[in-house]
Protein backbone atom coordinates (compact mmCIF):
# COMPACT_ATOMS: atom_id res chain seq x y z
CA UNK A 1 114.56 87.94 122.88
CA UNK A 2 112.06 88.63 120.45
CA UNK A 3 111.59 91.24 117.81
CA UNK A 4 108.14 92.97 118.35
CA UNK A 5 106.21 92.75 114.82
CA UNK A 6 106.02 96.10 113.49
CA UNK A 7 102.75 97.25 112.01
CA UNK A 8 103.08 98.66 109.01
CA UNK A 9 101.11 102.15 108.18
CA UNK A 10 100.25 103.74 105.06
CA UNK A 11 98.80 107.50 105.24
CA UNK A 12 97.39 109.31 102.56
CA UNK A 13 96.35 113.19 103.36
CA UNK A 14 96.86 116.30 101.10
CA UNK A 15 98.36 118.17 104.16
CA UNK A 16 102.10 117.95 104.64
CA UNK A 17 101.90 118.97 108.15
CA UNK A 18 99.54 116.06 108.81
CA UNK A 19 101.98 113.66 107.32
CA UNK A 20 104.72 114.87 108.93
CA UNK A 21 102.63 114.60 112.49
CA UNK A 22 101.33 111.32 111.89
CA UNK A 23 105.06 109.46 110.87
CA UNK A 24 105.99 110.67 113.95
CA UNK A 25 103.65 109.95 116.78
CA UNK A 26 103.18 106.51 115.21
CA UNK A 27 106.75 105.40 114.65
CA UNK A 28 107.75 107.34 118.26
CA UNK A 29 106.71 104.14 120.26
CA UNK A 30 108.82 101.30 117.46
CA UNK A 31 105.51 98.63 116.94
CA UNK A 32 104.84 101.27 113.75
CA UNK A 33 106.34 101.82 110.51
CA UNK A 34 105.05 104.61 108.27
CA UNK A 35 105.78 102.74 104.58
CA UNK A 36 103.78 105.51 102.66
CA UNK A 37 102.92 108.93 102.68
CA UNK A 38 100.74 110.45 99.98
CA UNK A 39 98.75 113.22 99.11
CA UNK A 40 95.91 112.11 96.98
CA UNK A 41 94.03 108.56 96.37
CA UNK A 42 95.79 107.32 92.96
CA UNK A 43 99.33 108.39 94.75
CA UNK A 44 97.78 106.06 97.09
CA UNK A 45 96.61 103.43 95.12
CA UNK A 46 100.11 103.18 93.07
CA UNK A 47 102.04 103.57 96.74
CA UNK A 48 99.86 100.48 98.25
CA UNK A 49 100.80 98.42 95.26
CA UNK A 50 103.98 99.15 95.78
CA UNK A 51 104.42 98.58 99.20
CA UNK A 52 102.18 96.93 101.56
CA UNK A 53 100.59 97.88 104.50
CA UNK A 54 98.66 96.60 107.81
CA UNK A 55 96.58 99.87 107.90
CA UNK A 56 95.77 103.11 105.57
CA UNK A 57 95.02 106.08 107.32
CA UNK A 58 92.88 107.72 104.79
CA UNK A 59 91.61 111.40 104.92
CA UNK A 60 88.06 111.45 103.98
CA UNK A 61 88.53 115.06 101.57
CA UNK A 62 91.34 114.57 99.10
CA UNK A 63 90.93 117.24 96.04
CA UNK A 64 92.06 114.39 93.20
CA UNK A 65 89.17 111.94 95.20
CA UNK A 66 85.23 113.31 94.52
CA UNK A 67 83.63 110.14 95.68
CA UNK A 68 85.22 108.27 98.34
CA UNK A 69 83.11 105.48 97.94
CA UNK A 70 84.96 104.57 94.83
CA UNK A 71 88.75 104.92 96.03
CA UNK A 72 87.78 102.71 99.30
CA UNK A 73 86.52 99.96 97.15
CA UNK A 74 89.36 100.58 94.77
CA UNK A 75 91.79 99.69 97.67
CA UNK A 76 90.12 97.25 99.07
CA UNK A 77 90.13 95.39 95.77
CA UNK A 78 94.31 96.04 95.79
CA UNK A 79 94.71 95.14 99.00
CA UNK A 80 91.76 93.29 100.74
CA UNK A 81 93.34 92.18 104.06
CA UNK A 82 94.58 95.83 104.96
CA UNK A 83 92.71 97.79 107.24
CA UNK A 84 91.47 101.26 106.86
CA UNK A 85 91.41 104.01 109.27
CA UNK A 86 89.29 106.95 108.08
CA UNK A 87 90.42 110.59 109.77
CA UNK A 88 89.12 114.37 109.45
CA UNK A 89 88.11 117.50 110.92
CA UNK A 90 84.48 116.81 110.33
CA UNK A 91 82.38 116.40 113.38
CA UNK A 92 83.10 113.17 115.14
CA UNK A 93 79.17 112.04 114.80
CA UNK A 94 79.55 112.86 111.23
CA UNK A 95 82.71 111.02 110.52
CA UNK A 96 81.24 108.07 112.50
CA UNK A 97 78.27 107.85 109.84
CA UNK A 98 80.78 108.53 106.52
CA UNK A 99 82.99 105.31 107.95
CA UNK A 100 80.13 103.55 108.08
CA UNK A 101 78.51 104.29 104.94
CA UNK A 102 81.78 103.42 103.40
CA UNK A 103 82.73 100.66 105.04
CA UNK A 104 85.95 101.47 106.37
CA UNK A 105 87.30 99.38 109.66
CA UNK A 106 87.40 102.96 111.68
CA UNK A 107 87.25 106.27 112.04
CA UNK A 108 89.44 109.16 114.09
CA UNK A 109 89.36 112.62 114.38
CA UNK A 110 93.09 114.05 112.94
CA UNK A 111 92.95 116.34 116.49
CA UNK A 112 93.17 112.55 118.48
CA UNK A 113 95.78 112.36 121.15
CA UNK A 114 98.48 110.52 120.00
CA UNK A 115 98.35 107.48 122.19
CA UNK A 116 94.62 107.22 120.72
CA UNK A 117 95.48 106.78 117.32
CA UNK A 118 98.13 104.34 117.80
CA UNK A 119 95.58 102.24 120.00
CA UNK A 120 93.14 102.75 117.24
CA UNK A 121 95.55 101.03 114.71
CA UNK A 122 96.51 98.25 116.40
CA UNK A 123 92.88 97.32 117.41
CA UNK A 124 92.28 97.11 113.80
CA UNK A 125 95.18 95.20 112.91
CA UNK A 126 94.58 92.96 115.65
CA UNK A 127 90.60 92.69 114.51
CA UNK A 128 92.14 91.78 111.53
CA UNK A 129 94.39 89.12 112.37
């Protein structure tokens, strides 16, 4: 019997709660590790080279991170085979154009159902694979 490969997750978003959520509806079904959870894009940066991941789940407003632009093509220069999930409050329509604009592999609402986000992750991870 075979192991199944565990996807590992980084999340970086200033709320606690959020972190606290999101380590355990992903790790609640065992394909998911949460490896990182930080509160601001450098803490990110510095946890990423660190400690790998398959997917960052990156909240769009972080108060150390005034253009996103940057810290997306920051990590995507440290780690350029990981995917990244973009999540907020904003409107979904509005969320959908900042993921594009930045060129992130997705985009969620943080009020998704559970079994959403995990589906959302591993359709990245398996985009790219």
């Amino acid at each position: 019997m075979t192991a199944t490969p565990v996807i590992r997750v980084a999340v970086c978003d200033d709320a606690r709660a959020v972190k606290l959520y999101l380590r355990h509806v992903l790790e609640e079904e065992g394909d998911m590790e949460v490896v990182s959870a930080t509160s601001g894009g450098q803490q990110a940066l510095d946890a990423l080279a660190q400690t790998p991941a398959d997917v960052l789940l990156l909240d769009l407003l972080l108060p150390d991170v005034p253009e996103p632009a940057v810290l997306v093509a920051r990590i995507r220069e440290l780690a350029p085979r990981m995917g990244i999930l973009l999540m907020s409050n904003m409107a979904p329509s509005r969320l959908e154009q900042e993921a594009r604009e930045l060129g992130t592999d997705g985009w969620m609402p943080k009020a998704l159902k559970a079994a959403q986000m995990r589906d959302a992750i591993r359709a990245i991870v398996a985009a790219r694979t």
